[in-house]
C-alpha atoms as a PDB file:
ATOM      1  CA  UNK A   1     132.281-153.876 172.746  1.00  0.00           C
ATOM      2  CA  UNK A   2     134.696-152.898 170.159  1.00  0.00           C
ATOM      3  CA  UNK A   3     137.663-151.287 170.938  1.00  0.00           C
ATOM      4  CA  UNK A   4     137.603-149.112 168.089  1.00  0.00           C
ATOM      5  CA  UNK A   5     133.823-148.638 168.245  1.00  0.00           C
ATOM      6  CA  UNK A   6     133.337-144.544 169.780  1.00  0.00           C
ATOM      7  CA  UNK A   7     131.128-144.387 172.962  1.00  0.00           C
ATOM      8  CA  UNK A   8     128.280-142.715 171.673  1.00  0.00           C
ATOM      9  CA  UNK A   9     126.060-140.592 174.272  1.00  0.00           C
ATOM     10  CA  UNK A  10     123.154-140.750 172.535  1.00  0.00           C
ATOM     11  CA  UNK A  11     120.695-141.898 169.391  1.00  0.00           C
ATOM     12  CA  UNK A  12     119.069-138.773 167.800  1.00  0.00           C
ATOM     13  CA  UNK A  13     116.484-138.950 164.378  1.00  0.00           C
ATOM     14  CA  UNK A  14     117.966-136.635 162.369  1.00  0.00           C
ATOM     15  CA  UNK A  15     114.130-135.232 162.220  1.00  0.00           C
ATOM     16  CA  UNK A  16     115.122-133.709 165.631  1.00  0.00           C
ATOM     17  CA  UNK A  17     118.166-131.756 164.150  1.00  0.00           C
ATOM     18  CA  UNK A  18     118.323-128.498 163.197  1.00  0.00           C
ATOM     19  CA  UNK A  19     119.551-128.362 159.791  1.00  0.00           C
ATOM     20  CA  UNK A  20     121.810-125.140 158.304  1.00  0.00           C
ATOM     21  CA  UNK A  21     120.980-124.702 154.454  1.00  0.00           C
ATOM     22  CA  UNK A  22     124.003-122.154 154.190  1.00  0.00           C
ATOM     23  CA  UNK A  23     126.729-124.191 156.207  1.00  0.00           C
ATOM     24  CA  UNK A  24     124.794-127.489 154.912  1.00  0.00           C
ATOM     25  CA  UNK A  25     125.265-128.712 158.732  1.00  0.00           C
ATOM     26  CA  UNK A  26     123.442-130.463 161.169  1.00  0.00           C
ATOM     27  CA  UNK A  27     123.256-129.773 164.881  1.00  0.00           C
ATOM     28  CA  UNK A  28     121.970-131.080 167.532  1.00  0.00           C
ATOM     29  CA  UNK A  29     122.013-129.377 171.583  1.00  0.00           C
ATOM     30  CA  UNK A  30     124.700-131.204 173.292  1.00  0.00           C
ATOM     31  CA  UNK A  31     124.864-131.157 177.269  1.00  0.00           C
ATOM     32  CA  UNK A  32     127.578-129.024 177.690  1.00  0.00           C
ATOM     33  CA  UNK A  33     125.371-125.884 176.434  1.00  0.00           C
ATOM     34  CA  UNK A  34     127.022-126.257 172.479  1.00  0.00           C
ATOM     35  CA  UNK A  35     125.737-128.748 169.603  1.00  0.00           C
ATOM     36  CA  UNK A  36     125.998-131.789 168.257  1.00  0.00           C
ATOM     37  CA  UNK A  37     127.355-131.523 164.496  1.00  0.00           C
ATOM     38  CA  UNK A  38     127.365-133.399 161.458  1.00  0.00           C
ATOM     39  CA  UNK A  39     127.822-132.031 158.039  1.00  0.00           C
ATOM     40  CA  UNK A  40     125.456-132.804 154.660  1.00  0.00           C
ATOM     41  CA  UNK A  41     128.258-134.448 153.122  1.00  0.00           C
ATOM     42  CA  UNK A  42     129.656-136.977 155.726  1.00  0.00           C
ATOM     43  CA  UNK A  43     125.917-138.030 156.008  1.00  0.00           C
ATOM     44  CA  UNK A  44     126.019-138.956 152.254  1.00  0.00           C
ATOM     45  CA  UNK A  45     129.127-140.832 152.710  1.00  0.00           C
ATOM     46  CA  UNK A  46     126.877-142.772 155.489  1.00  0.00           C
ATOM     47  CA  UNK A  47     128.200-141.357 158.473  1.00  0.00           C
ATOM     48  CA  UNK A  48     126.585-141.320 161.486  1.00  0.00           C
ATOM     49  CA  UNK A  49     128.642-140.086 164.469  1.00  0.00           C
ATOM     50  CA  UNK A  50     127.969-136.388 165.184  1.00  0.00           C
ATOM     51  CA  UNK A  51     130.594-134.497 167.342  1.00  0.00           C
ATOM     52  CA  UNK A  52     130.567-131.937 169.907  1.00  0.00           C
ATOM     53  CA  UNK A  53     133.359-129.501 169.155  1.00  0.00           C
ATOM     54  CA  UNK A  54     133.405-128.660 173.193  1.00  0.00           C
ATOM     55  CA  UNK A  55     133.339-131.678 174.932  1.00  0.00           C
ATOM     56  CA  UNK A  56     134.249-135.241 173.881  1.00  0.00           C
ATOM     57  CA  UNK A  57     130.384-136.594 173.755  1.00  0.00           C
ATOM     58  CA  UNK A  58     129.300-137.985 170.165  1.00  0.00           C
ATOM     59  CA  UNK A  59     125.892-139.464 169.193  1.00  0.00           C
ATOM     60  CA  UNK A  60     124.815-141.320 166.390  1.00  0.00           C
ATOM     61  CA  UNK A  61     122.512-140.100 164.301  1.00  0.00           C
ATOM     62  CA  UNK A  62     119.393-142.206 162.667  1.00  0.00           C
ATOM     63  CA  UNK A  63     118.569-141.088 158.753  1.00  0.00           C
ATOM     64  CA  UNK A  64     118.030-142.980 155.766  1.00  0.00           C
ATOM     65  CA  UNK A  65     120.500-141.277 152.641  1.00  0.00           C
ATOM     66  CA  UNK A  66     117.167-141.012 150.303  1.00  0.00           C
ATOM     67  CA  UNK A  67     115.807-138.338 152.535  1.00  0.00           C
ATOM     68  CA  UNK A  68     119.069-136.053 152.605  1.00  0.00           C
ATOM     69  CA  UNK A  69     118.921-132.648 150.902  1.00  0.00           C
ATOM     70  CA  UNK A  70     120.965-132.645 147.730  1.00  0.00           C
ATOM     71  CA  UNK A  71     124.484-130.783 148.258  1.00  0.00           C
ATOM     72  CA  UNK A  72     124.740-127.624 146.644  1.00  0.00           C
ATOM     73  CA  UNK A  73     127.823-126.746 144.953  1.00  0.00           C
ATOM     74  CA  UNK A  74     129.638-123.314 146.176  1.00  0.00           C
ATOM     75  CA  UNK A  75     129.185-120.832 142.786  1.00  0.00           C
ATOM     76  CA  UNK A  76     132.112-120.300 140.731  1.00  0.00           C
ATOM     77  CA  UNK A  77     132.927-116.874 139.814  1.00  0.00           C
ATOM     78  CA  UNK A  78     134.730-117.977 136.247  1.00  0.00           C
ATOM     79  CA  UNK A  79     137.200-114.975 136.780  1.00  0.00           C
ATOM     80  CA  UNK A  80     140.309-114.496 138.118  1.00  0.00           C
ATOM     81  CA  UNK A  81     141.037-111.980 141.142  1.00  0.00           C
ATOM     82  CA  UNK A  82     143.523-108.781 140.271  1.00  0.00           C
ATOM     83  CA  UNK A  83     145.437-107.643 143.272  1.00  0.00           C
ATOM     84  CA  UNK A  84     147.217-104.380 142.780  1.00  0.00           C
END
C-alpha cells in the first residue's frame, strides 16, 4: 500500500448519499454519530475521498462526473453595500 494513499473506511455509491441542493454537499452517516462529506465541486474536480469532520475516518465515494448536478453560481447583487 501506498504511503501516501489515505486509509479509507469504506466504499459508498454516491446514490446512497444524501445530497444538500443549498450547501451543494454530500453526506454520508459516519460511525461516530456525524457524516461523511464531500462537496459538488471537489466531485467535479474527480475527487473521491469524503471526510468526517469528527473523527479521522474517510471513504471513497463511487460516481461517474456525467451524473453530477450542475454547480450553481451564488447570485450577484450588482450593487455595492453603504455602511453609515
Amino acid at each position: 500500500m501506498d504511503e501516501d494513499e489515505p486509509t479509507i473506511y469504506d466504499e459508498i455509491e454516491i446514490e446512497d448519499m444524501t445530497y444538500d441542493a443549498t450547501t451543494q454537499m454530500y453526506h454520508y452517516p459516519c460511525p461516530c454519530g456525524d457524516k461523511f462529506e464531500i462537496a459538488l465541486v471537489d466531485l467535479l474536480d474527480e475527487e473521491d475521498i469524503a471526510v468526517c469532520p469528527s473523527c479521522s475516518l474517510m471513504v471513497r465515494v463511487i460516481f461517474e462526473v456525467d451524473n453530477l448536478p450542475k454547480v450553481k453560481e451564488a447570485p450577484s447583487s450588482g450593487g455595492v453595500a453603504v455602511v453609515a
